[in-house]
C-alpha atoms as a PDB file:
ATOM      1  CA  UNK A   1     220.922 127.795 114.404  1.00  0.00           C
ATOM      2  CA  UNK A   2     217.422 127.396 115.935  1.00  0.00           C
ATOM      3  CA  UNK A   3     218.656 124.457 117.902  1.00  0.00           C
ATOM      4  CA  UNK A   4     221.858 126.626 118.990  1.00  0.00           C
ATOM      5  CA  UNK A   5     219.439 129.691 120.431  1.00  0.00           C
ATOM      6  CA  UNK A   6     217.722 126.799 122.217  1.00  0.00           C
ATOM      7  CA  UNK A   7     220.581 125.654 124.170  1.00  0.00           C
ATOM      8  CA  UNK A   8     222.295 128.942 125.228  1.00  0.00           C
ATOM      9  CA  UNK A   9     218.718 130.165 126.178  1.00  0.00           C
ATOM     10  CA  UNK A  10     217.856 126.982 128.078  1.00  0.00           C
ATOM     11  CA  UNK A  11     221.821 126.628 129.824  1.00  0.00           C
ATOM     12  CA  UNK A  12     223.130 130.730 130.389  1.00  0.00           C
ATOM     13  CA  UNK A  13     219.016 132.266 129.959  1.00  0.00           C
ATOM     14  CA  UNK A  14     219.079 132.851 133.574  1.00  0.00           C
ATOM     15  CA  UNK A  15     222.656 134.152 134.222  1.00  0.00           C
ATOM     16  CA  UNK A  16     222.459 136.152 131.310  1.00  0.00           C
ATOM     17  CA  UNK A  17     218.736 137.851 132.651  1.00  0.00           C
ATOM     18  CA  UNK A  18     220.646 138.478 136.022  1.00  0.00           C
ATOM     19  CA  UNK A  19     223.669 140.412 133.996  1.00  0.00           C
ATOM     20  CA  UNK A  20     221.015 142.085 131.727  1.00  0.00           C
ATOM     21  CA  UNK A  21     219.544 143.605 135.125  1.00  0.00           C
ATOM     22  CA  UNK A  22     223.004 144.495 136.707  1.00  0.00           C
ATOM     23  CA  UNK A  23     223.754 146.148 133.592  1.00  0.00           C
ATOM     24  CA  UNK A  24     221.040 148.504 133.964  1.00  0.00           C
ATOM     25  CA  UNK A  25     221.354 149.708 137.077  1.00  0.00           C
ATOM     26  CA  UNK A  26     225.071 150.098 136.984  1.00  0.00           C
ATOM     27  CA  UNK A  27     225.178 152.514 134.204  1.00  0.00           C
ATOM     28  CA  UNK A  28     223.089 155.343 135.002  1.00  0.00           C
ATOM     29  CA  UNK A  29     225.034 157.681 137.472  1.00  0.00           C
ATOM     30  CA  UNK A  30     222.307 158.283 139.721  1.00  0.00           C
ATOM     31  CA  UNK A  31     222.585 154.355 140.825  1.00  0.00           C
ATOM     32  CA  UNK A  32     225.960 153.072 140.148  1.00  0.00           C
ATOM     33  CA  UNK A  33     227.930 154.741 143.320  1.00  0.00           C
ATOM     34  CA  UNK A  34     226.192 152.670 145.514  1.00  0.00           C
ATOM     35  CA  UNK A  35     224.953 149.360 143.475  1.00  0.00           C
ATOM     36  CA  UNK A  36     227.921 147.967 142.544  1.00  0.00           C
ATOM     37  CA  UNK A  37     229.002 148.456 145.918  1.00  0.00           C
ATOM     38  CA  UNK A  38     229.455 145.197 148.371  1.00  0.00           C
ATOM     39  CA  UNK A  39     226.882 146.163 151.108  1.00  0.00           C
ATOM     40  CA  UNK A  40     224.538 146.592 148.470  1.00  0.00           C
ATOM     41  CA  UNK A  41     224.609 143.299 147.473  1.00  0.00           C
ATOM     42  CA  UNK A  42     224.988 142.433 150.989  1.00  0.00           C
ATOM     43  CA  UNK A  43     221.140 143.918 151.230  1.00  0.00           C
ATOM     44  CA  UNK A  44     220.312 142.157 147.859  1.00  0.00           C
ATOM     45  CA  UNK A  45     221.475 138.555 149.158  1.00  0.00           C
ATOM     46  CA  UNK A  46     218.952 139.012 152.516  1.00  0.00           C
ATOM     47  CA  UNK A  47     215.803 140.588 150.600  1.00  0.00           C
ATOM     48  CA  UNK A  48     216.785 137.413 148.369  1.00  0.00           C
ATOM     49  CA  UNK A  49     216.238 134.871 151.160  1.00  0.00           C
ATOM     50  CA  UNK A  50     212.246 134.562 151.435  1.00  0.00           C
ATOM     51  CA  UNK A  51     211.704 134.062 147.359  1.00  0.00           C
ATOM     52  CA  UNK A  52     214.735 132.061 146.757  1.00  0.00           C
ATOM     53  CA  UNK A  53     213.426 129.307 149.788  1.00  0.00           C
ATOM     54  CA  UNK A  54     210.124 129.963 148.347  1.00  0.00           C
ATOM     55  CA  UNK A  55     211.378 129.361 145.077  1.00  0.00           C
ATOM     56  CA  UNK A  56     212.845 125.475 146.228  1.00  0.00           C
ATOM     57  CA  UNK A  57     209.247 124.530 147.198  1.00  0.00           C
ATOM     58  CA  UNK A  58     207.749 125.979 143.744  1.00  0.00           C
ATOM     59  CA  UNK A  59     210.379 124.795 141.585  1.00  0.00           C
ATOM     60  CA  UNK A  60     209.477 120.780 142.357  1.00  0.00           C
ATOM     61  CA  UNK A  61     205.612 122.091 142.237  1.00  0.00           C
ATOM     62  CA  UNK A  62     206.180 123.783 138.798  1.00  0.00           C
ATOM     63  CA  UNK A  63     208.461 121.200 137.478  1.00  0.00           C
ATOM     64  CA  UNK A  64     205.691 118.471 138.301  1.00  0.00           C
ATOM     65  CA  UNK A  65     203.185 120.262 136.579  1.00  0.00           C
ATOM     66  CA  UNK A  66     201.554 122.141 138.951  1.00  0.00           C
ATOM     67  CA  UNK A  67     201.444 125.449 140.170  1.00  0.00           C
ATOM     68  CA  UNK A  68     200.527 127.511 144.012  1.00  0.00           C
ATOM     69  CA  UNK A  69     199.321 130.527 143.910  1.00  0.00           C
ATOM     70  CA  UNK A  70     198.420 130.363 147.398  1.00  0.00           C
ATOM     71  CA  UNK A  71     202.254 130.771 148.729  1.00  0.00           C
ATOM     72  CA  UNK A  72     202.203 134.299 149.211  1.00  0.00           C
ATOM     73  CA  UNK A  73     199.135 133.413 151.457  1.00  0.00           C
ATOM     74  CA  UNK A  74     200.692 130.297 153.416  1.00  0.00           C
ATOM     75  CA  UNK A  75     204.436 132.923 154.273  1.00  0.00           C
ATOM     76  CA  UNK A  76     201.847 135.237 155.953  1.00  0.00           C
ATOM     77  CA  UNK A  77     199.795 132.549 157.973  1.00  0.00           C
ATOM     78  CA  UNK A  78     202.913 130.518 159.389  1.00  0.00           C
ATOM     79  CA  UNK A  79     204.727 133.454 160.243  1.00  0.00           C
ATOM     80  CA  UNK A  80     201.241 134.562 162.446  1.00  0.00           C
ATOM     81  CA  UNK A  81     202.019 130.874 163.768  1.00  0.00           C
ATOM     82  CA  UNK A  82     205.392 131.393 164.711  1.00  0.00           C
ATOM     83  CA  UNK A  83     204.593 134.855 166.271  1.00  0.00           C
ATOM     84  CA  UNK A  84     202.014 133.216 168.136  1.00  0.00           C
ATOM     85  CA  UNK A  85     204.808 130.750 169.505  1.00  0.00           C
ATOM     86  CA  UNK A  86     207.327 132.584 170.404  1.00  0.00           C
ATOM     87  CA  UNK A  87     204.812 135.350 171.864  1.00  0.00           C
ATOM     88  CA  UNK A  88     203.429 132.198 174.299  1.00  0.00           C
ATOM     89  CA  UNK A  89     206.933 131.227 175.011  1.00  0.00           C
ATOM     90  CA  UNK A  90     208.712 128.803 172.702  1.00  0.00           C
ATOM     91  CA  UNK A  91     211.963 128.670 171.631  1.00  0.00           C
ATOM     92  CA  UNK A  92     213.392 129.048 168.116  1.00  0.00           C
ATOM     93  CA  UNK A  93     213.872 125.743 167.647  1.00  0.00           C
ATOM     94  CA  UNK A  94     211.027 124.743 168.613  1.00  0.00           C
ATOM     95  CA  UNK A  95     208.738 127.441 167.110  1.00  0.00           C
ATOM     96  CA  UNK A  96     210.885 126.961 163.409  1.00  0.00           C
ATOM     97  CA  UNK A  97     209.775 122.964 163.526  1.00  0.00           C
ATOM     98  CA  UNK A  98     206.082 124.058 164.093  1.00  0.00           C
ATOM     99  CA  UNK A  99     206.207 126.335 161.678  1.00  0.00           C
ATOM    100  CA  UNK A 100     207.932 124.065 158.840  1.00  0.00           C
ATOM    101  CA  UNK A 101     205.226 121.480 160.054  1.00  0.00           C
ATOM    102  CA  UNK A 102     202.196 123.581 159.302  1.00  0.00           C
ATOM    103  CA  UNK A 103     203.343 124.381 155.895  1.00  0.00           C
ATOM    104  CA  UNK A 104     203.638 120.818 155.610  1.00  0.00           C
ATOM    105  CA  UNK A 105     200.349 120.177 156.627  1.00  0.00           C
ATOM    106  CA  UNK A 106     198.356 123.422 154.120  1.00  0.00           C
ATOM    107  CA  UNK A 107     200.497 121.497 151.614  1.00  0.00           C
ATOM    108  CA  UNK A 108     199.435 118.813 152.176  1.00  0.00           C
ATOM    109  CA  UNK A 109     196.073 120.015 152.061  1.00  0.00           C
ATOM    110  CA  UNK A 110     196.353 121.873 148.750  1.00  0.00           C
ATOM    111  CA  UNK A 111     197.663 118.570 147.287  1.00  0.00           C
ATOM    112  CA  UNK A 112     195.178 116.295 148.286  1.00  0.00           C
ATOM    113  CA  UNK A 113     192.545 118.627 146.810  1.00  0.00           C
ATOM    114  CA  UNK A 114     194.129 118.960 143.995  1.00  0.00           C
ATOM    115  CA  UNK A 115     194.564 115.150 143.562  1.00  0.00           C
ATOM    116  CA  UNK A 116     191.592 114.219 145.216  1.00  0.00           C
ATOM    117  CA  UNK A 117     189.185 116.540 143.138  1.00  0.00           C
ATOM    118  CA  UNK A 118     190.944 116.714 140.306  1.00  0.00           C
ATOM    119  CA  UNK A 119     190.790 119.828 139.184  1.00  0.00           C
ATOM    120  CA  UNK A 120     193.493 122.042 138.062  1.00  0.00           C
ATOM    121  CA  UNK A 121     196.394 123.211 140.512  1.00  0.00           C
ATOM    122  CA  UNK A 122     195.509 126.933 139.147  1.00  0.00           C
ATOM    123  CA  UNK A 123     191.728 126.761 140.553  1.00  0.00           C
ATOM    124  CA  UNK A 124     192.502 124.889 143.858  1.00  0.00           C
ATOM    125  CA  UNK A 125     195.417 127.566 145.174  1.00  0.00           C
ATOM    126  CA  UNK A 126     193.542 130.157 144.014  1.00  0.00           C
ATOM    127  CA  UNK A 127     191.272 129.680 145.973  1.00  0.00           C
ATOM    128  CA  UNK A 128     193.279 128.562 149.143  1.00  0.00           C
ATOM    129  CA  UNK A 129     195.041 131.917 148.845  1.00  0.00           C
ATOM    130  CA  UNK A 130     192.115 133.502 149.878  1.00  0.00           C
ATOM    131  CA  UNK A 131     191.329 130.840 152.276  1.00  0.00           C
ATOM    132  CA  UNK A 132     194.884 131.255 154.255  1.00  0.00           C
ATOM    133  CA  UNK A 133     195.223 134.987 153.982  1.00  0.00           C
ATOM    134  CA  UNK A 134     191.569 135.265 155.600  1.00  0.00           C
ATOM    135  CA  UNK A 135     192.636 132.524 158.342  1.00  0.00           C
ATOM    136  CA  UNK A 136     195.921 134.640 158.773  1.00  0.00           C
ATOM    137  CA  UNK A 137     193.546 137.562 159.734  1.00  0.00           C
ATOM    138  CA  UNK A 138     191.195 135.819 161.983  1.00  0.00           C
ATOM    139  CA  UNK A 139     194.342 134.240 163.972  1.00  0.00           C
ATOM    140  CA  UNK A 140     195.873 137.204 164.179  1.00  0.00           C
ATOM    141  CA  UNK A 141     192.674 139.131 165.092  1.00  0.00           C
ATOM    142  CA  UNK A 142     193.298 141.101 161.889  1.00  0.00           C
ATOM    143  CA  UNK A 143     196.638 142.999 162.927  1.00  0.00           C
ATOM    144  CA  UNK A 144     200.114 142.489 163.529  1.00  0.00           C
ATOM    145  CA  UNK A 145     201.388 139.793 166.188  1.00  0.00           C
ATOM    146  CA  UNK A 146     204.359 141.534 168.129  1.00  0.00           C
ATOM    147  CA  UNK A 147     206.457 139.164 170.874  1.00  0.00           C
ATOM    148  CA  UNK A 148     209.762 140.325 173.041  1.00  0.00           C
ATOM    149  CA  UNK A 149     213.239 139.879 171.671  1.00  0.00           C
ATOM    150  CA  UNK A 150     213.735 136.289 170.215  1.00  0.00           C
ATOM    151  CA  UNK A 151     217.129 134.830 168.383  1.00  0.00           C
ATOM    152  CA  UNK A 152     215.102 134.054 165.258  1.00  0.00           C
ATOM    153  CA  UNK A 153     214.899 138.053 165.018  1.00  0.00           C
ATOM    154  CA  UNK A 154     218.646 137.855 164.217  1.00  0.00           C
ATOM    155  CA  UNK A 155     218.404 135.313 161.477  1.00  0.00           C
ATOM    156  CA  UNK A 156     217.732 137.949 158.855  1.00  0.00           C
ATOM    157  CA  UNK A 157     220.426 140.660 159.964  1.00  0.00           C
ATOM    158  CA  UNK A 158     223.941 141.137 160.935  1.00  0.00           C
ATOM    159  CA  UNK A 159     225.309 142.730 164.673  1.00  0.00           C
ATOM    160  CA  UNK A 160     227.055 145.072 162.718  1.00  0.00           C
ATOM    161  CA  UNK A 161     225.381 146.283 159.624  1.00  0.00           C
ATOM    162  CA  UNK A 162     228.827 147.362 158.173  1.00  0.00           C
ATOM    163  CA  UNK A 163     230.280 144.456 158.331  1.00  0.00           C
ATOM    164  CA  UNK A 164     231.068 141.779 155.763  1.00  0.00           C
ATOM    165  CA  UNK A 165     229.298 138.714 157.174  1.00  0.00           C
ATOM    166  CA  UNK A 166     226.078 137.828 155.746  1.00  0.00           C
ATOM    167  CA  UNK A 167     223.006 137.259 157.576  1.00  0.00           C
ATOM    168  CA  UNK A 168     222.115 133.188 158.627  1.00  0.00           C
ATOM    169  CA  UNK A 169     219.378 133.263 156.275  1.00  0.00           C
ATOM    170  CA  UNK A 170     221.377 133.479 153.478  1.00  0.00           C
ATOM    171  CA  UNK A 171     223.557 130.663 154.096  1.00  0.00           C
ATOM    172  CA  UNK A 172     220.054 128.498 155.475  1.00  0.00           C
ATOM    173  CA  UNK A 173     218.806 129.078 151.942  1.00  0.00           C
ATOM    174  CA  UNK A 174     222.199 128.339 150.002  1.00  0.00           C
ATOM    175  CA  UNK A 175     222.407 125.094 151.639  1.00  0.00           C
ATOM    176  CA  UNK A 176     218.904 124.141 151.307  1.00  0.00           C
ATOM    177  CA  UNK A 177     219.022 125.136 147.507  1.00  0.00           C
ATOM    178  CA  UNK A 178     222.390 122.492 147.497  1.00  0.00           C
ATOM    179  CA  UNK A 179     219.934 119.851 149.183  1.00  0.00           C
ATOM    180  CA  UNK A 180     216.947 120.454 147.298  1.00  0.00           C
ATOM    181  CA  UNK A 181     219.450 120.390 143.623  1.00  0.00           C
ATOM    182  CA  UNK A 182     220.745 116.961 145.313  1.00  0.00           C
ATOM    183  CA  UNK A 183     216.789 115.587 146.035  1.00  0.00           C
ATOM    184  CA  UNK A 184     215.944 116.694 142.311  1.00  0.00           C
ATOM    185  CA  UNK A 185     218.967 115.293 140.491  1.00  0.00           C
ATOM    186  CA  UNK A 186     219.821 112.436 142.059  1.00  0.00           C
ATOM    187  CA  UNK A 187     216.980 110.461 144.073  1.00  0.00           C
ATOM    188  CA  UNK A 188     214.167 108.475 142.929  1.00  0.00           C
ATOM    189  CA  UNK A 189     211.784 111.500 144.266  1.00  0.00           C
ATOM    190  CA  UNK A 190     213.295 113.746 141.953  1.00  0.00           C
ATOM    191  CA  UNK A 191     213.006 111.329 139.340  1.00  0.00           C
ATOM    192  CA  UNK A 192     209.441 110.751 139.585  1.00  0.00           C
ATOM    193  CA  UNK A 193     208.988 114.416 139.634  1.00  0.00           C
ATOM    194  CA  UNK A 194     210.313 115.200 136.485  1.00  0.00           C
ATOM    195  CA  UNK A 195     208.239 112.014 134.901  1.00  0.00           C
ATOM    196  CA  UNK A 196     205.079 113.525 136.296  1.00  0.00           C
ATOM    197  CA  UNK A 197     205.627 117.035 135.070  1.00  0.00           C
ATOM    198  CA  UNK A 198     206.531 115.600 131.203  1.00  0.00           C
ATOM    199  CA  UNK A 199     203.572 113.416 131.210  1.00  0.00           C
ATOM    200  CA  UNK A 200     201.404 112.143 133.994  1.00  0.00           C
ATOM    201  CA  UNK A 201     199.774 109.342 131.980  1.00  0.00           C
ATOM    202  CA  UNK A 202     202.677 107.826 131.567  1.00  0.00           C
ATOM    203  CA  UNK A 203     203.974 108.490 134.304  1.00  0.00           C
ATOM    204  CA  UNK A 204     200.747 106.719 136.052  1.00  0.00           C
ATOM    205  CA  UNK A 205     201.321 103.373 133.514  1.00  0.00           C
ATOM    206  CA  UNK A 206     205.045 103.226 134.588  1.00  0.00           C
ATOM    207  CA  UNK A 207     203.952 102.400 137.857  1.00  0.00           C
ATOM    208  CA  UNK A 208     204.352 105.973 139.591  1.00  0.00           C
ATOM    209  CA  UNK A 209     201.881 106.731 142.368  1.00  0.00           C
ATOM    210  CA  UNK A 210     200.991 110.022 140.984  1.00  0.00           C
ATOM    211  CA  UNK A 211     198.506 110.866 142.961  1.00  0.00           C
ATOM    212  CA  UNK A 212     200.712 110.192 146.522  1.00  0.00           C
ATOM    213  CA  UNK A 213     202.851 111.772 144.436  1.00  0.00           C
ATOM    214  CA  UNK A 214     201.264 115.120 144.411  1.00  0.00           C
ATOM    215  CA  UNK A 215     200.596 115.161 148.075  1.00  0.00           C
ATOM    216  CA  UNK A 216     203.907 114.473 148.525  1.00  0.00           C
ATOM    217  CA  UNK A 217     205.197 117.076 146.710  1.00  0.00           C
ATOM    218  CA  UNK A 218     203.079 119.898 147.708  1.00  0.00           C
ATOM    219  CA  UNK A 219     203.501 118.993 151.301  1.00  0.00           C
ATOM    220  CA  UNK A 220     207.903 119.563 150.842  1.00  0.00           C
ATOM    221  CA  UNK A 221     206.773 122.262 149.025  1.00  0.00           C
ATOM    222  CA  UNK A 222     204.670 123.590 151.906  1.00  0.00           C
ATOM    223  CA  UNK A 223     207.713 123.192 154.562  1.00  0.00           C
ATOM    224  CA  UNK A 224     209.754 125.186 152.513  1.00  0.00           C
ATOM    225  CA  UNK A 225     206.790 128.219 152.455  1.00  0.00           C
ATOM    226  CA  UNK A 226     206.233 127.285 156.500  1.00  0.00           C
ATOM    227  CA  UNK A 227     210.384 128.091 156.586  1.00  0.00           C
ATOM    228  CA  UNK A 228     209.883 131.040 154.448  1.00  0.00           C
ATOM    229  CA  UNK A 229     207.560 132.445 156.968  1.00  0.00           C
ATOM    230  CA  UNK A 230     209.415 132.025 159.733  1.00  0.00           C
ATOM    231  CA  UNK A 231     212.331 134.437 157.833  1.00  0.00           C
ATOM    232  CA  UNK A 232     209.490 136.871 157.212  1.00  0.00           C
ATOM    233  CA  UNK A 233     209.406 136.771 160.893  1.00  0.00           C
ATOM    234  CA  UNK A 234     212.512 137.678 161.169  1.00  0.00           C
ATOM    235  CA  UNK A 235     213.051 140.174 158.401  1.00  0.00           C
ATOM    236  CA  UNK A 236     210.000 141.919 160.198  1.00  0.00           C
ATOM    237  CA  UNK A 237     210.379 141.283 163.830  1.00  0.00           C
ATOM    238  CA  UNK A 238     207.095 140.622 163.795  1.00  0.00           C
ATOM    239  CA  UNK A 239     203.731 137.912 162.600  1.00  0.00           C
ATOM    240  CA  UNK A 240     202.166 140.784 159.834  1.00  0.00           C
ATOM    241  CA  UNK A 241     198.512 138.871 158.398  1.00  0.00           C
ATOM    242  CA  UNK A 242     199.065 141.577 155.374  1.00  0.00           C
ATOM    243  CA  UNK A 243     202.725 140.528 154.476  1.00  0.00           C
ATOM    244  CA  UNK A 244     203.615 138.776 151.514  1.00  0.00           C
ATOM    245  CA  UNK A 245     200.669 139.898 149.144  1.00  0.00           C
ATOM    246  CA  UNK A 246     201.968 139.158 145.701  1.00  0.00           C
ATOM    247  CA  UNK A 247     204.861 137.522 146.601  1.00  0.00           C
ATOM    248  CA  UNK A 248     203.681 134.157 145.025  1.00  0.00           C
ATOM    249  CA  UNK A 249     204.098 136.231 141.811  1.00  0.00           C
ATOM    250  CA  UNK A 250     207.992 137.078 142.482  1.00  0.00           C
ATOM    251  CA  UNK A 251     207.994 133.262 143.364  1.00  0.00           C
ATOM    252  CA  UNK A 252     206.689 132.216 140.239  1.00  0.00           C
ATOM    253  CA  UNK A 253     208.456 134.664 138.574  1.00  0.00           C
ATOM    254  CA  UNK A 254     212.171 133.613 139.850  1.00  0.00           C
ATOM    255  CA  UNK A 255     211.362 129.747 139.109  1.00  0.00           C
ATOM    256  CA  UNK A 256     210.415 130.655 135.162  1.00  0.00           C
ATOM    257  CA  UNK A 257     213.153 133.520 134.966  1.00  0.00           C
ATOM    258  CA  UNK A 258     215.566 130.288 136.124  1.00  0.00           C
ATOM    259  CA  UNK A 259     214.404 128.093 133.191  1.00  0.00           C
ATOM    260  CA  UNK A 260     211.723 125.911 134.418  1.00  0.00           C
ATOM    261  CA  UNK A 261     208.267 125.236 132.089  1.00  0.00           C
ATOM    262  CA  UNK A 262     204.838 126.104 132.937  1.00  0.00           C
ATOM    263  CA  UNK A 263     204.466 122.534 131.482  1.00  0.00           C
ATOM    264  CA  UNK A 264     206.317 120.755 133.270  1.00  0.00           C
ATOM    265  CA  UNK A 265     209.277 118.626 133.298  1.00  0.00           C
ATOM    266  CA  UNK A 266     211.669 121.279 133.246  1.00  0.00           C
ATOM    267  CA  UNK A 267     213.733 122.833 135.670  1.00  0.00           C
ATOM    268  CA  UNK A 268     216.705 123.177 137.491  1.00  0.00           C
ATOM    269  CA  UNK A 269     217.275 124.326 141.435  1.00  0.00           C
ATOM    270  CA  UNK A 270     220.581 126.744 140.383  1.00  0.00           C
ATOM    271  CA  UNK A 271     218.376 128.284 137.657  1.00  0.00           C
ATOM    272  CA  UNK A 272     215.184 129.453 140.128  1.00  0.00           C
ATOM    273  CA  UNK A 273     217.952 130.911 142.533  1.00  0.00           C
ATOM    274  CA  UNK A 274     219.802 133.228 140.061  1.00  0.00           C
ATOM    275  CA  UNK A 275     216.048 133.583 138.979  1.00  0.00           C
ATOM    276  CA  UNK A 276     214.871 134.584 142.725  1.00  0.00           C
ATOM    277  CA  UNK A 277     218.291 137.016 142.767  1.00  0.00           C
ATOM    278  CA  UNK A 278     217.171 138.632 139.775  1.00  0.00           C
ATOM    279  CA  UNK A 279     214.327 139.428 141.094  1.00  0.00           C
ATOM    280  CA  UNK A 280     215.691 141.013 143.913  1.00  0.00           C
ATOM    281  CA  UNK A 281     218.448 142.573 142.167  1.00  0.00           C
ATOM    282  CA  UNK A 282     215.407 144.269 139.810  1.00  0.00           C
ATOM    283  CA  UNK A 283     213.236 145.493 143.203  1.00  0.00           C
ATOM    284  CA  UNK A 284     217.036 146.721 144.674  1.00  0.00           C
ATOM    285  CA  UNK A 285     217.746 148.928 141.641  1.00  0.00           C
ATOM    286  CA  UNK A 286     214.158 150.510 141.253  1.00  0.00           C
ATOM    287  CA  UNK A 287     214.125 151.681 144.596  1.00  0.00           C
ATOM    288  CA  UNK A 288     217.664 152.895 144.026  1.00  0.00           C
ATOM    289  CA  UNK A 289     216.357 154.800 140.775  1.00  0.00           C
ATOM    290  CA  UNK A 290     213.800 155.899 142.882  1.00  0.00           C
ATOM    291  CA  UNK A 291     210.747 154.066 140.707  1.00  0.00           C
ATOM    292  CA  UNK A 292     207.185 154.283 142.319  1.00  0.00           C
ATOM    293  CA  UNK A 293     206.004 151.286 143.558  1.00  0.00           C
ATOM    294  CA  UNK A 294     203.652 150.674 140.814  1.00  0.00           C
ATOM    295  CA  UNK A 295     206.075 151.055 138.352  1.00  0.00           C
ATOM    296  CA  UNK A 296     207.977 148.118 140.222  1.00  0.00           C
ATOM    297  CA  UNK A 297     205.134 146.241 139.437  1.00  0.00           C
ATOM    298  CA  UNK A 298     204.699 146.961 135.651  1.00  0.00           C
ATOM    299  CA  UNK A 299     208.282 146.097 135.548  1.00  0.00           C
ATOM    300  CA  UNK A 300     207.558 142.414 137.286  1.00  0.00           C
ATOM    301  CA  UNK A 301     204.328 141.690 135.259  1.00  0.00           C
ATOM    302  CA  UNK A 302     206.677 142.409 131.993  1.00  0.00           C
ATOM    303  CA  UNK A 303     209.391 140.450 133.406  1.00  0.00           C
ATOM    304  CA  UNK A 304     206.756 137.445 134.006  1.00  0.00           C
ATOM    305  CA  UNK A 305     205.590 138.389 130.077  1.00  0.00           C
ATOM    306  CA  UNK A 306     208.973 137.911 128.987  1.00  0.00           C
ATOM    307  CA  UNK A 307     209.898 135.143 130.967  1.00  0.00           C
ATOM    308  CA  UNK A 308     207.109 132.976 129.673  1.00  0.00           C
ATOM    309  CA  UNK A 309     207.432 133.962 125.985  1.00  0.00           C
ATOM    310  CA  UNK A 310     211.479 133.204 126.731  1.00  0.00           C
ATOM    311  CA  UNK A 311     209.922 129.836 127.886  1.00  0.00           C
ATOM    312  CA  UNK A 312     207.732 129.249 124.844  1.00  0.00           C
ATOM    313  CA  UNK A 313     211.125 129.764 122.859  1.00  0.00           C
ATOM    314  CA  UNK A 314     213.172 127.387 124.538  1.00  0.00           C
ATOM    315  CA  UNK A 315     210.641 124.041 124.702  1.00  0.00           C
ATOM    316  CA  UNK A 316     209.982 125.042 120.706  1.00  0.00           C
ATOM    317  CA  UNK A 317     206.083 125.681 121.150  1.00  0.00           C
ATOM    318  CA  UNK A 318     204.021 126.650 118.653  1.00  0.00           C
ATOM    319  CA  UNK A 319     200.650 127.947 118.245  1.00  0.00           C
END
């Protein structure tokens, strides 16, 4: 029976946490005229966007055995970077590349500390998330970074609002979550993921550069926060150095709700995306219920609770 539990919890946990939220927001009358309705999970989908791309890049981290706290910090600071662009001149295009390429680079950096130093991913990116939100501040003189009209504004919304088309950034992050499950699954990189987050010792004796490996890793992971600060961009209209605070913990959040393991080794791309719509769906339906924003926040920090203890369940821990 134990063994049973184990499998439905590690194979429908996350679908059935995502129909366990629905649920309660579509019974109480005061919410279910307008949640169930398609425009409201038009609005879901987009507010989805920025954790489910963050979500890609912390799913490998998590999965490896790491951890960045620092994300929420790193959205903020490229999209000051891309406001910055496309204030000075630059097209989308162009702007989105430079962006993706300096959350490659803070990656980067966060990986090579944490390799290079060797001390825990916790300590390193906690302390980088101070470092990046300051150095959003100073770049942006410590307020927001406002440009003319740009295309990438339109990434995050419709023409018409009404309508039934979803925004490009939905689609952007359902195709990178295909590409991402495809990387994971079915390429050596993926492979030597997983080996590093079950056990990096012998990971390291089976010939695995682990510590290239880490770089490596937190440097995809870093173009995937660079891309999910350019959609902050867009969602905003605008660079904002005070965005994203605590978003790193509906990140975390989403890839734990989907199944992955704090320890590593476990995880699936499809699982951290119904985790990162959960998430939204639970934000969606408190402001619908017309919950304070604290209360929100209870509500995630008991989600993250559960979702750990949910975790402890499935990998059989004990104390």
């Amino acid at each position: 029976m134990n063994d049973t539990v184990k499998v439905v919890l590690a194979k429908a946990g996350p679908f059935l946490g995502l129909l366990v939220v629905i649920i309660l927001f579509a019974i109480p009358g005061e919410t279910r005229e307008f949640f169930l309705t398609y425009h409201n999970f038009k609005t879901i989908f987009t507010q989805t966007v920025i954790v489910a791309i963050g979500a890609l890049g912390m799913t490998m981290i998590i999965v490896s055995g790491g951890i960045d706290l620092s994300v929420g910090s790193v959205i903020a600071f490229t999209s000051v970077v891309g406001a910055l662009l496309v204030q000075k001149g630059a097209g989308p295009v162009g702007a989105t590349f430079a962006v993706v390429g300096t959350g490659a680079a803070i990656g980067m950096l966060n990986g090579a500390a944490i390799a290079g130093l060797r001390v825990t991913p916790f300590i390193i990116t906690l302390g980088t998330l101070g470092v990046w939100r300051g150095s959003a501040k100073l770049l942006a003189h410590n307020q927001t970074v406002n440009y003319e009209a740009s295309p990438i504004n339109a990434w995050m919304r419709t023409a018409d609002p009404f309508s039934y088309a979803l925004p490009a950034g939905v689609w952007v992050a359902l195709g990178l979550a295909a590409v991402t499950a495809v990387l994971l699954r079915n390429t050596v990189f993926g492979r030597h993921v997983f080996a590093l987050g079950s056990n990096e010792a012998t990971a390291r004796l089976c010939g695995i550069p682990t510590t290239r490996m880490k770089i490596l890793i937190y440097a995809v992971a870093g173009c995937f926060f660079g891309l999910a600060g350019i959609f902050q961009m867009s969602r905003i209209s605008q660079g904002d150095p005070t965005a994203a605070v605590g978003l790193e913990l509906d990140i975390i959040a989403a890839v734990i709700i989907g199944g992955a393991s704090l320890n590593g080794g476990v995880g699936t791309i499809l699982g951290s995306m119904i985790g990162a719509l959960t998430m939204a769906v639970l934000r969606n339906g408190s402001q619908l219920s017309g919950w304070e924003t604290p209360v929100q926040e209870i509500i995630i920090g008991l989600v993250i609770i559960v979702a750990v203890f949910v975790d402890r369940l499935r990998q059989g821990k004990q104390e």
